[in-house]
N, C-alpha and C. Protein backbone atom coordinates (compact mmCIF):
# COMPACT_ATOMS: atom_id res chain seq x y z
N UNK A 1 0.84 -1.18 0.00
CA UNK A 1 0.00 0.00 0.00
C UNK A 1 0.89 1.25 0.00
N UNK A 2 0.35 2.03 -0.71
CA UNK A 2 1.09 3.33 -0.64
C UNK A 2 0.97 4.65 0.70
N UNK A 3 1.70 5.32 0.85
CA UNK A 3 1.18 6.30 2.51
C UNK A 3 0.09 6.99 2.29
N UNK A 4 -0.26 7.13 0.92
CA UNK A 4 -1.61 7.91 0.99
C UNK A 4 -2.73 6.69 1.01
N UNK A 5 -2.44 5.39 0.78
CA UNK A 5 -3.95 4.71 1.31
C UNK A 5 -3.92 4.13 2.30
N UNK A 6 -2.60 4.38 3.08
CA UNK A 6 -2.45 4.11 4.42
C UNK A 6 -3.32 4.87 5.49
N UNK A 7 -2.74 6.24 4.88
CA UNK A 7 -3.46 7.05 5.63
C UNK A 7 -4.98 6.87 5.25
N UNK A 8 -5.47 6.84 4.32
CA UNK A 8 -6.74 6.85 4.22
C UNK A 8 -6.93 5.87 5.09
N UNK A 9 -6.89 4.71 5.12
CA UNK A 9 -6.97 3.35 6.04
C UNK A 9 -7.03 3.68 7.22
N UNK A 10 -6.12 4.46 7.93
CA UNK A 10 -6.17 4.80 9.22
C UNK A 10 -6.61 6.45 9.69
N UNK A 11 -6.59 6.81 9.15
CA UNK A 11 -7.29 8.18 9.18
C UNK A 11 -6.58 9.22 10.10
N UNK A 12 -5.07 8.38 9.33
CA UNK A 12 -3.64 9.14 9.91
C UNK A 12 -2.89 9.96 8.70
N UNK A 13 -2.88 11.51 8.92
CA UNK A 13 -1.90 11.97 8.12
C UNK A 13 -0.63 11.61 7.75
N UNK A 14 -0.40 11.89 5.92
CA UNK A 14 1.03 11.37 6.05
C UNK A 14 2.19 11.41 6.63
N UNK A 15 1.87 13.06 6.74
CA UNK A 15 3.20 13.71 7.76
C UNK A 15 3.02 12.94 9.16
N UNK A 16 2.27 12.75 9.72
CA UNK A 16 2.05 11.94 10.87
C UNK A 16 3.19 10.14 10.46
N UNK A 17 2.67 9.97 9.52
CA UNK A 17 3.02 8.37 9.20
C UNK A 17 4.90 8.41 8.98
N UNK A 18 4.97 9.24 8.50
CA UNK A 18 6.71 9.87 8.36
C UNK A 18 6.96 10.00 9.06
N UNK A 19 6.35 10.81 10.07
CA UNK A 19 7.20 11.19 11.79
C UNK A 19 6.94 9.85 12.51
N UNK A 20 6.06 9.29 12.53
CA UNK A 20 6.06 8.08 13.03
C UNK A 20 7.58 6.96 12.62
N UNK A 21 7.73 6.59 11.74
CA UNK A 21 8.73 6.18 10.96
C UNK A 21 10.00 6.88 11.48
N UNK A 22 10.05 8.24 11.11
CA UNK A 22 11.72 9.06 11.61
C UNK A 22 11.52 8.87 13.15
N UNK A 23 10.46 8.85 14.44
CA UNK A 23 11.31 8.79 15.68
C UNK A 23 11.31 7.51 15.77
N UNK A 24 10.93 6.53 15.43
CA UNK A 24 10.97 5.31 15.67
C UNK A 24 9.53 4.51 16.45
N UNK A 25 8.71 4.93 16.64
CA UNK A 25 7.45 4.80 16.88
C UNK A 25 7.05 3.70 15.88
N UNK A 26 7.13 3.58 14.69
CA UNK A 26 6.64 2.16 13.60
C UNK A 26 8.48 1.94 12.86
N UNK A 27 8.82 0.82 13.05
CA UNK A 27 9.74 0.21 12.26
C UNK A 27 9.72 0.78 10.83
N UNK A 28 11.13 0.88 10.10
CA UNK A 28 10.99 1.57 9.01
C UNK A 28 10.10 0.25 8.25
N UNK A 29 9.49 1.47 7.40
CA UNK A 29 8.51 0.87 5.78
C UNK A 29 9.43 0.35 4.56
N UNK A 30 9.11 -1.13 4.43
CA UNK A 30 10.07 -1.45 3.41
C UNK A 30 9.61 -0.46 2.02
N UNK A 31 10.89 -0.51 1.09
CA UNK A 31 10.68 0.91 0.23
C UNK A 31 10.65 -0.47 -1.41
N UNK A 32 10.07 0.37 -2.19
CA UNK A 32 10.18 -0.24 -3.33
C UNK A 32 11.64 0.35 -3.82
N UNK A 33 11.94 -0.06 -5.00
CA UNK A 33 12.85 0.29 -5.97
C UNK A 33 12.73 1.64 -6.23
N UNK A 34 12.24 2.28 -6.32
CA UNK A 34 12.20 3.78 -6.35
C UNK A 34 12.48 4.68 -5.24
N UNK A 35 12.21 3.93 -4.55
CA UNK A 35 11.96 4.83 -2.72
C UNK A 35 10.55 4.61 -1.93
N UNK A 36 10.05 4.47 -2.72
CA UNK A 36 8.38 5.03 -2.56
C UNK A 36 7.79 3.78 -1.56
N UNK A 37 7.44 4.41 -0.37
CA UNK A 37 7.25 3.47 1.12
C UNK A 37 5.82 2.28 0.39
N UNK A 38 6.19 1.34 0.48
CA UNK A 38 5.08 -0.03 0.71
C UNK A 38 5.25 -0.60 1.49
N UNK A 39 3.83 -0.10 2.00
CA UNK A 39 3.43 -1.13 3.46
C UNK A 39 2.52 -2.39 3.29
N UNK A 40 3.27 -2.85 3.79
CA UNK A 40 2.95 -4.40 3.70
C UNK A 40 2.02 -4.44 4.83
N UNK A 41 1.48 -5.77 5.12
CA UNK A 41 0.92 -6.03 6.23
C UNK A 41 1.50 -6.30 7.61
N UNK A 42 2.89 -6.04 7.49
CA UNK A 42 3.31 -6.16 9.21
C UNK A 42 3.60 -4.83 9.49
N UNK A 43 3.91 -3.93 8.24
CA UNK A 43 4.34 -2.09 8.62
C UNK A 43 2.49 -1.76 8.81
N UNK A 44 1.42 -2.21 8.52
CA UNK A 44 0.22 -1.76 8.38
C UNK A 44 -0.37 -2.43 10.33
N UNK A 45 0.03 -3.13 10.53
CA UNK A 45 -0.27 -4.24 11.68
C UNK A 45 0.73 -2.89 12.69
N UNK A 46 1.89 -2.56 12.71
CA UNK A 46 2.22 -1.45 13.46
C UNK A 46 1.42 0.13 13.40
N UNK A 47 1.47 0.43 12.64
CA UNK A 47 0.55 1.33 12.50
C UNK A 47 -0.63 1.57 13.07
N UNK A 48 -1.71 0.47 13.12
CA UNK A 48 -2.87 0.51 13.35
C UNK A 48 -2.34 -0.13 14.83
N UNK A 49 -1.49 -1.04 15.65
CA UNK A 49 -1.00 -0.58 16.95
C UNK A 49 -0.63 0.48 17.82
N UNK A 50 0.45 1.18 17.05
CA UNK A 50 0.48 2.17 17.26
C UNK A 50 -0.46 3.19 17.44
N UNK A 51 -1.80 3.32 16.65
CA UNK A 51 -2.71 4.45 16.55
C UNK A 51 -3.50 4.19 18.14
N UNK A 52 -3.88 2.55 18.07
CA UNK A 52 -4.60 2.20 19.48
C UNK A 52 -3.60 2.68 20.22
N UNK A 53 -2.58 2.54 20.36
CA UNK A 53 -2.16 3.12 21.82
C UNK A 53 -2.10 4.43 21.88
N UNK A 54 -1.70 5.37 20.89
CA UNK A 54 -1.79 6.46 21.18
C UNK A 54 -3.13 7.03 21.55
N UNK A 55 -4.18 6.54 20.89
CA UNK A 55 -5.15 7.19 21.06
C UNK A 55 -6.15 6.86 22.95
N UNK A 56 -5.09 5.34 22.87
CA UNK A 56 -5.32 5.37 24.62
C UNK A 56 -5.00 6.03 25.55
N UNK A 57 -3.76 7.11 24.82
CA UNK A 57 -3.00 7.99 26.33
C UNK A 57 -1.37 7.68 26.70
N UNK A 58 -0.99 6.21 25.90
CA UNK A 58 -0.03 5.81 25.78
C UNK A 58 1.28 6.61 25.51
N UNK A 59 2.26 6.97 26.44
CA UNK A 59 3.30 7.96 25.77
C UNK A 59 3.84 7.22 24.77
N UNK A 60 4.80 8.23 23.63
CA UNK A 60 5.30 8.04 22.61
C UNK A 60 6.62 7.28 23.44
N UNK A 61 7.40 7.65 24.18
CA UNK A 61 8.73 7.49 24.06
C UNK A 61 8.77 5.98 24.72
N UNK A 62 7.44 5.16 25.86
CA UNK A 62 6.98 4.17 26.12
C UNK A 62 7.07 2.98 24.66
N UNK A 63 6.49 3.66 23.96
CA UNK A 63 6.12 3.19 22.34
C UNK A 63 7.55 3.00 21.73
N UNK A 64 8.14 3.94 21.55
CA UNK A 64 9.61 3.83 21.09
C UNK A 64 10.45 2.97 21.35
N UNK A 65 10.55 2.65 22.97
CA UNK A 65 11.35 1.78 23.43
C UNK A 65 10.59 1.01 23.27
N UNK A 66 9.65 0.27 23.02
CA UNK A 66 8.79 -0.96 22.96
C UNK A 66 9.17 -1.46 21.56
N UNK A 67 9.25 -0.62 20.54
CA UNK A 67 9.22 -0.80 18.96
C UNK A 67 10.86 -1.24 19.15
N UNK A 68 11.57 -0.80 19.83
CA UNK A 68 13.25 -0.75 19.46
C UNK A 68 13.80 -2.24 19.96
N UNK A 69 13.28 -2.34 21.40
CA UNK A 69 13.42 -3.37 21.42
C UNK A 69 12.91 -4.91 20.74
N UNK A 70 11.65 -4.59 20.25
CA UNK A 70 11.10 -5.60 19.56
C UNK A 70 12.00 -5.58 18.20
N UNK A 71 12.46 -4.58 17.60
CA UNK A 71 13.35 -4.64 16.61
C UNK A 71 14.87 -5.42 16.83
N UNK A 72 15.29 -5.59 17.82
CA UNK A 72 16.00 -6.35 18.26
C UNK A 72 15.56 -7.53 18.63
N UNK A 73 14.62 -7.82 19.04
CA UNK A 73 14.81 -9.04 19.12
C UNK A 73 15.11 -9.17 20.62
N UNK A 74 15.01 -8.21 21.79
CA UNK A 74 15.80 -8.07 22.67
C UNK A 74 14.60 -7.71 23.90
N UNK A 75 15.20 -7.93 25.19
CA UNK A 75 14.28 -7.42 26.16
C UNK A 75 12.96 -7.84 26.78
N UNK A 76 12.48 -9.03 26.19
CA UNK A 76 11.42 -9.52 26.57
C UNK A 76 10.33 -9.31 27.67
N UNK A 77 11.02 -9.29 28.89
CA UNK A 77 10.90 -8.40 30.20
C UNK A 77 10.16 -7.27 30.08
N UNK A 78 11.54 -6.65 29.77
CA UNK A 78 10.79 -4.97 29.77
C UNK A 78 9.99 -4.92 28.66
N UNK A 79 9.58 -5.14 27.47
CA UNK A 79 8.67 -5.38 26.57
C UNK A 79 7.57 -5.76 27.54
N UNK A 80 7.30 -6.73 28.37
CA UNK A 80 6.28 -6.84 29.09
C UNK A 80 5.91 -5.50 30.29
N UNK A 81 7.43 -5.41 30.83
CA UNK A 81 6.63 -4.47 31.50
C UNK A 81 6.09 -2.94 31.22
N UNK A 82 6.71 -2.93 30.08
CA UNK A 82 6.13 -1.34 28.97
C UNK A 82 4.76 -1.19 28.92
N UNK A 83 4.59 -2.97 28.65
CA UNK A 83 2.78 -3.28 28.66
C UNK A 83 2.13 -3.26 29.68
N UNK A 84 2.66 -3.59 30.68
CA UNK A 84 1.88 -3.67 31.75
C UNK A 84 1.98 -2.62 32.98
N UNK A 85 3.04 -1.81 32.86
CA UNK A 85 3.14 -0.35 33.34
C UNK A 85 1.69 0.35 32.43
N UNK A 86 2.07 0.52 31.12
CA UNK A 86 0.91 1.35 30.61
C UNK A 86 -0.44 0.79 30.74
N UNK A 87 -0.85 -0.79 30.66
CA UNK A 87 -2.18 -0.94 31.25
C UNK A 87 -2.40 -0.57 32.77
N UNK A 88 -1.66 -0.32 33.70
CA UNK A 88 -1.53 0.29 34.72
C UNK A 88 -2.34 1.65 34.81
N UNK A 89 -1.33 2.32 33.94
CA UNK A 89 -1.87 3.99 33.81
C UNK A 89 -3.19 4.04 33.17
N UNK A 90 -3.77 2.96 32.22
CA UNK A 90 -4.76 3.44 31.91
C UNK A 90 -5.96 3.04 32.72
N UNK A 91 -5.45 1.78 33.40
CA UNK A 91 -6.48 1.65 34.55
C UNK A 91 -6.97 2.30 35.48
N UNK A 92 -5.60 3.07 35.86
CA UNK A 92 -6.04 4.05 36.43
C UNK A 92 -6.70 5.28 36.43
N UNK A 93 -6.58 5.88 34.86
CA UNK A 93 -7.20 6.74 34.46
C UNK A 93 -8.98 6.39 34.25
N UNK A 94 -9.01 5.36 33.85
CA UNK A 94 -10.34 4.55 33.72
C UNK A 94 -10.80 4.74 34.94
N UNK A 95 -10.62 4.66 35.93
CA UNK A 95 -11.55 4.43 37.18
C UNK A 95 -11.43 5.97 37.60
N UNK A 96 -10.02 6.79 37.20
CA UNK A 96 -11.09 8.03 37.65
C UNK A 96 -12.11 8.53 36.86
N UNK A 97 -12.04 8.17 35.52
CA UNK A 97 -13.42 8.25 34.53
C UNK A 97 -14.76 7.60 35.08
N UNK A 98 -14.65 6.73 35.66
CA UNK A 98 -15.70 5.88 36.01
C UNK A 98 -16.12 6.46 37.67
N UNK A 99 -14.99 7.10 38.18
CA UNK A 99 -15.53 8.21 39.80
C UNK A 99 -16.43 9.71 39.07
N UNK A 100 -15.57 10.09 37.96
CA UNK A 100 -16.01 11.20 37.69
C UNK A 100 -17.66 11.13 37.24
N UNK A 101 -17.78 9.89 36.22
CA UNK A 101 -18.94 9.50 35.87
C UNK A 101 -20.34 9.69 36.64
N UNK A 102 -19.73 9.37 37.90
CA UNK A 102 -20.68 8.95 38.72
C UNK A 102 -20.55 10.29 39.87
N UNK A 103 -19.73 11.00 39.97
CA UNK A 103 -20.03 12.10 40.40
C UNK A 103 -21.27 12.83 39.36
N UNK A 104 -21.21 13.27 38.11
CA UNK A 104 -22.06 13.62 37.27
C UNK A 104 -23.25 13.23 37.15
N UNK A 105 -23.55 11.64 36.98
CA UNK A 105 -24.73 11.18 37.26
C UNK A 105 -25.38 11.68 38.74
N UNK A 106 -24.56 11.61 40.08
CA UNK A 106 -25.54 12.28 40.85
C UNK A 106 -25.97 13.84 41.00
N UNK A 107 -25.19 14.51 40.60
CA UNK A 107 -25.64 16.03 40.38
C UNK A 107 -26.08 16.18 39.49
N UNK A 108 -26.73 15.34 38.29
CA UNK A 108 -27.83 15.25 37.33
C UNK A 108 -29.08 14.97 37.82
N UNK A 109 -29.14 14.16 38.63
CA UNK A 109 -30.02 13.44 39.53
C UNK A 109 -30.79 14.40 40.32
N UNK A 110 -29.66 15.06 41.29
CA UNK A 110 -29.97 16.60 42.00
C UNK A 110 -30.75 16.94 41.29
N UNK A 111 -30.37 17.43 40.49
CA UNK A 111 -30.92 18.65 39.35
C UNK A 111 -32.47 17.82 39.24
N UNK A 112 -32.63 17.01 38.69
CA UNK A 112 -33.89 16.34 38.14
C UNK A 112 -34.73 16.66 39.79
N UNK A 113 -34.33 16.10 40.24
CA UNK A 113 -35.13 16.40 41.30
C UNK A 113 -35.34 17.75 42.30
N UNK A 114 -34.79 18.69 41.93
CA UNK A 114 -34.72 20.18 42.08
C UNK A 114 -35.93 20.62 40.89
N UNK A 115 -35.82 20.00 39.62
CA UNK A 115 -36.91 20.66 38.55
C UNK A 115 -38.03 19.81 38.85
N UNK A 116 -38.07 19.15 39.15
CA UNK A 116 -39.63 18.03 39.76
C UNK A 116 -40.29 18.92 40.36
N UNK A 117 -39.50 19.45 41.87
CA UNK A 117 -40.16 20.30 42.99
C UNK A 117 -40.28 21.44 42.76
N UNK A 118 -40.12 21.46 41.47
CA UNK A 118 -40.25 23.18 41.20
C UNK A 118 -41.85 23.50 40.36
N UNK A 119 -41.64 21.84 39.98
CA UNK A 119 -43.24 22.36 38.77
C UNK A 119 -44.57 21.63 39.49
């Protein structure tokens, strides 16, 4: 696939898909004979990883070292614990989503029952 139906695919700019590529965030894109990036299905399989985690909250530089070492071949460990530090953070963020939630639902509640006694 070419970066422009990549991007279409993921509904990631190219300049995004390049910077992704130059800090090391997705393994380089094997290049055709010309230059011109084709992504195959394991550069397309990073990508669309990559997008889920970012769009979870996931830091980049977490991501980086995760990609570098998997490029090696190296680290197994910390590869796990990259993963399981960041399901950490997002768990945690999740449950204050899920306190905040429920703070809101009851001062909605208030409210409903403040406009009840009013009419």
């Amino acid at each position: 696939m070419t970066i422009g139906e990549v991007s279409n695919k993921f509904k990631i700019t190219t300049d995004t898909l390049r910077y992704y590529e130059r800090i090391g965030l997705i393994p380089p894109v094997p290049r055709k004979k010309n230059g011109i990036r084709d992504y195959d299905e394991t550069a397309c399989g990073w990508v669309s990883f990559v997008k889920c985690m970012r769009a979870a909250g996931v830091q980049i530089e977490a991501l980086i070292e995760y990609v570098t070492l998997m490029q090696a071949n190296t680290g197994l460990e910390r590869r796990k614990n990259i993963l399981v530090e960041q399901r950490a953070r997002l768990q945690s963020q999740m449950e204050h989503l899920r306190s905040t939630i429920e703070r809101l639902d009851y001062k909605i509640e208030h409210y409903k029952e403040l406009m009840l006694k009013q009419n």
